[in-house]
Protein backbone atom coordinates (compact mmCIF):
# COMPACT_ATOMS: atom_id res chain seq x y z
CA UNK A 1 -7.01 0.63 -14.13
CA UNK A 2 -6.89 -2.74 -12.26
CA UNK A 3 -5.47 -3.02 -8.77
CA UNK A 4 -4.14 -6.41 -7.81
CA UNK A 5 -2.70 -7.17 -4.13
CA UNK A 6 -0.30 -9.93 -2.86
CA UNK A 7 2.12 -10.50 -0.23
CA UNK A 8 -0.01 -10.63 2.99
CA UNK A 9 0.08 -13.16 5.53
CA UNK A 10 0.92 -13.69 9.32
CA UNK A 11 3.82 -12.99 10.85
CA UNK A 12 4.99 -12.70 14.65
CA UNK A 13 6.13 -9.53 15.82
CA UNK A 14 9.26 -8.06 14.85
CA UNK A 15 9.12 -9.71 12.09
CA UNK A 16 8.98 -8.77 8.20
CA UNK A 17 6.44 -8.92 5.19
CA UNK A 18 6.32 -7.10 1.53
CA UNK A 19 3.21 -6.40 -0.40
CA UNK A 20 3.06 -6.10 -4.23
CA UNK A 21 0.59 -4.46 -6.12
CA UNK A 22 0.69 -4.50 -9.86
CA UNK A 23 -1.04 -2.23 -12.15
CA UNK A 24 -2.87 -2.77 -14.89
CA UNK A 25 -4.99 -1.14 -17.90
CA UNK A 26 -4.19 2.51 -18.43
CA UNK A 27 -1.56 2.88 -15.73
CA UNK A 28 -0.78 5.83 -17.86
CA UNK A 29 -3.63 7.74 -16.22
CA UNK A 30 -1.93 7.20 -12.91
CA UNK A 31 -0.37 10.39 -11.12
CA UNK A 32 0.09 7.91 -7.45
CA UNK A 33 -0.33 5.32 -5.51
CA UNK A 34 -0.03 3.92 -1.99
CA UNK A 35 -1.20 1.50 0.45
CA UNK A 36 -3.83 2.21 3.38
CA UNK A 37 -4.98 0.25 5.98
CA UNK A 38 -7.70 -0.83 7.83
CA UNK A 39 -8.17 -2.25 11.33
CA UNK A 40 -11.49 -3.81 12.97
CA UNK A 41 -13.80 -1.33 14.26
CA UNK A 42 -11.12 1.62 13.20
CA UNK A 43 -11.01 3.99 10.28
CA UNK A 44 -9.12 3.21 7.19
CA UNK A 45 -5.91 5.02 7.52
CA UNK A 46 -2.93 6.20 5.10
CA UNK A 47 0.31 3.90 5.33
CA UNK A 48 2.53 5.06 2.59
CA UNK A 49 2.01 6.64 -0.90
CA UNK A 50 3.89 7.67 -3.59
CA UNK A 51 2.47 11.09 -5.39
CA UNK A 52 3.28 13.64 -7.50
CA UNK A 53 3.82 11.19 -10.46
CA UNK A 54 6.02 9.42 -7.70
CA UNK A 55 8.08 12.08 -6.85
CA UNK A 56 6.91 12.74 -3.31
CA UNK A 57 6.81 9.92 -0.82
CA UNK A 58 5.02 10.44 2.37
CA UNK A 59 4.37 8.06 5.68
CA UNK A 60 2.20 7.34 7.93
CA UNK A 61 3.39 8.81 11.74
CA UNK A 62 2.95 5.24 12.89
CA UNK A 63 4.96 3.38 10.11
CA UNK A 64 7.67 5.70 9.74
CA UNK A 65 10.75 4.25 9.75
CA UNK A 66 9.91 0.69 9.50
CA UNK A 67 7.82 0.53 6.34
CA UNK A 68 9.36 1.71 3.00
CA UNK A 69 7.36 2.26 -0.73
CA UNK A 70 8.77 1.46 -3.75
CA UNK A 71 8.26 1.32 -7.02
CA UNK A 72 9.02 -0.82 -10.36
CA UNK A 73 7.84 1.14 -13.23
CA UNK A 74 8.54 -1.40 -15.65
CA UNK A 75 6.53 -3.68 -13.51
CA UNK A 76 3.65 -1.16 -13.11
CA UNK A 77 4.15 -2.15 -9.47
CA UNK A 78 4.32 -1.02 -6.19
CA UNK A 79 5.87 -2.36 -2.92
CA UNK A 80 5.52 -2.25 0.62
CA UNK A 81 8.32 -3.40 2.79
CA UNK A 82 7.13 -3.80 6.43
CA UNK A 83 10.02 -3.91 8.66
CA UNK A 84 9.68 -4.71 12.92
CA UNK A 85 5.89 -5.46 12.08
CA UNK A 86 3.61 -5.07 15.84
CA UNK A 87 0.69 -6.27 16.84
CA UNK A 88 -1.39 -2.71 15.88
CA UNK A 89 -0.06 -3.38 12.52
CA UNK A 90 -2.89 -5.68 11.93
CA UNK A 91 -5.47 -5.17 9.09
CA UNK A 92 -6.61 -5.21 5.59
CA UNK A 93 -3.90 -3.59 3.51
CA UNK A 94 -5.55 -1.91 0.42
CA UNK A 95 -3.31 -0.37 -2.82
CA UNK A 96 -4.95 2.77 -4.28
CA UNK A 97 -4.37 4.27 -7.40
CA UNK A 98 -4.65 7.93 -8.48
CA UNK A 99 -5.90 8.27 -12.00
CA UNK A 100 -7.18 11.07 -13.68
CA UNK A 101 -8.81 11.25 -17.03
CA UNK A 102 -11.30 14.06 -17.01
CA UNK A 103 -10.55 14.78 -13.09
CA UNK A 104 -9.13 12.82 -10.52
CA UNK A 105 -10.72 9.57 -9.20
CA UNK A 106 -9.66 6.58 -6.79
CA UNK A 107 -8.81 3.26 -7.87
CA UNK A 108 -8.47 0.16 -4.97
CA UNK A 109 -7.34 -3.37 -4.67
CA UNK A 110 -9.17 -5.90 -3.17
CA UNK A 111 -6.95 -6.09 0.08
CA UNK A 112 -4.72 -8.30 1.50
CA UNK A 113 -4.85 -9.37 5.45
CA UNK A 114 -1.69 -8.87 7.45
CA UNK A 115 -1.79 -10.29 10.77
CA UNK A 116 1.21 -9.81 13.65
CA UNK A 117 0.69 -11.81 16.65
CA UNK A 118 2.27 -10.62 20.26
């Protein structure tokens, strides 16, 4: 499985990007995927991700309710809406797959910078 990002940028505050990530190779092996994030000098932390062969959605405490996942299966892609971006939004924004052929294993994209200036 290949992981390839898009959609990052600058933005000021309160304003609004959307990442894409589309799958390829055997996306069949997939059971979820996501988007984390990681800031200078901080630990790489869970946005959003979609598991449970997408049925189960879960946030991050300090993106709920302004970032929403989603999902075109026909696409083999994911989304990330980001809604009232902030300043501590800032950092690399990395998809990860979930595949699993004899057990489970971690596929991730190469990042994508997103940037909110105060």
């Amino acid at each position: 499985v290949q992981l390839v990002e898009s959609g990052g940028g600058w933005v000021q505050a309160g304003g609004s990007l959307r990442l894409s990530c589309a799958a390829s190779g055997s996306t069949f092996s997939i059971i979820g995927m996501g988007w984390l994030r990681q800031a200078p000098g901080k630990q790489r932390e869970m946005v959003a991700f979609m598991r449970d062969n997408y049925g189960s959605i879960y946030y991050g405490d300090s993106v709920m309710g302004r970032f929403t996942i989603s999902r075109d299966s026909a696409k083999n892609t994911i989304y990330l809406q980001m809604d009232s971006l902030k300043p501590e939004d800032t950092g690399v924004y990395y998809c990860n797959a979930v595949i699993v052929v004899v057990e489970a294993s971690d596929v991730w994209g190469q990042g994508t910078q997103v940037t909110v200036s105060s």
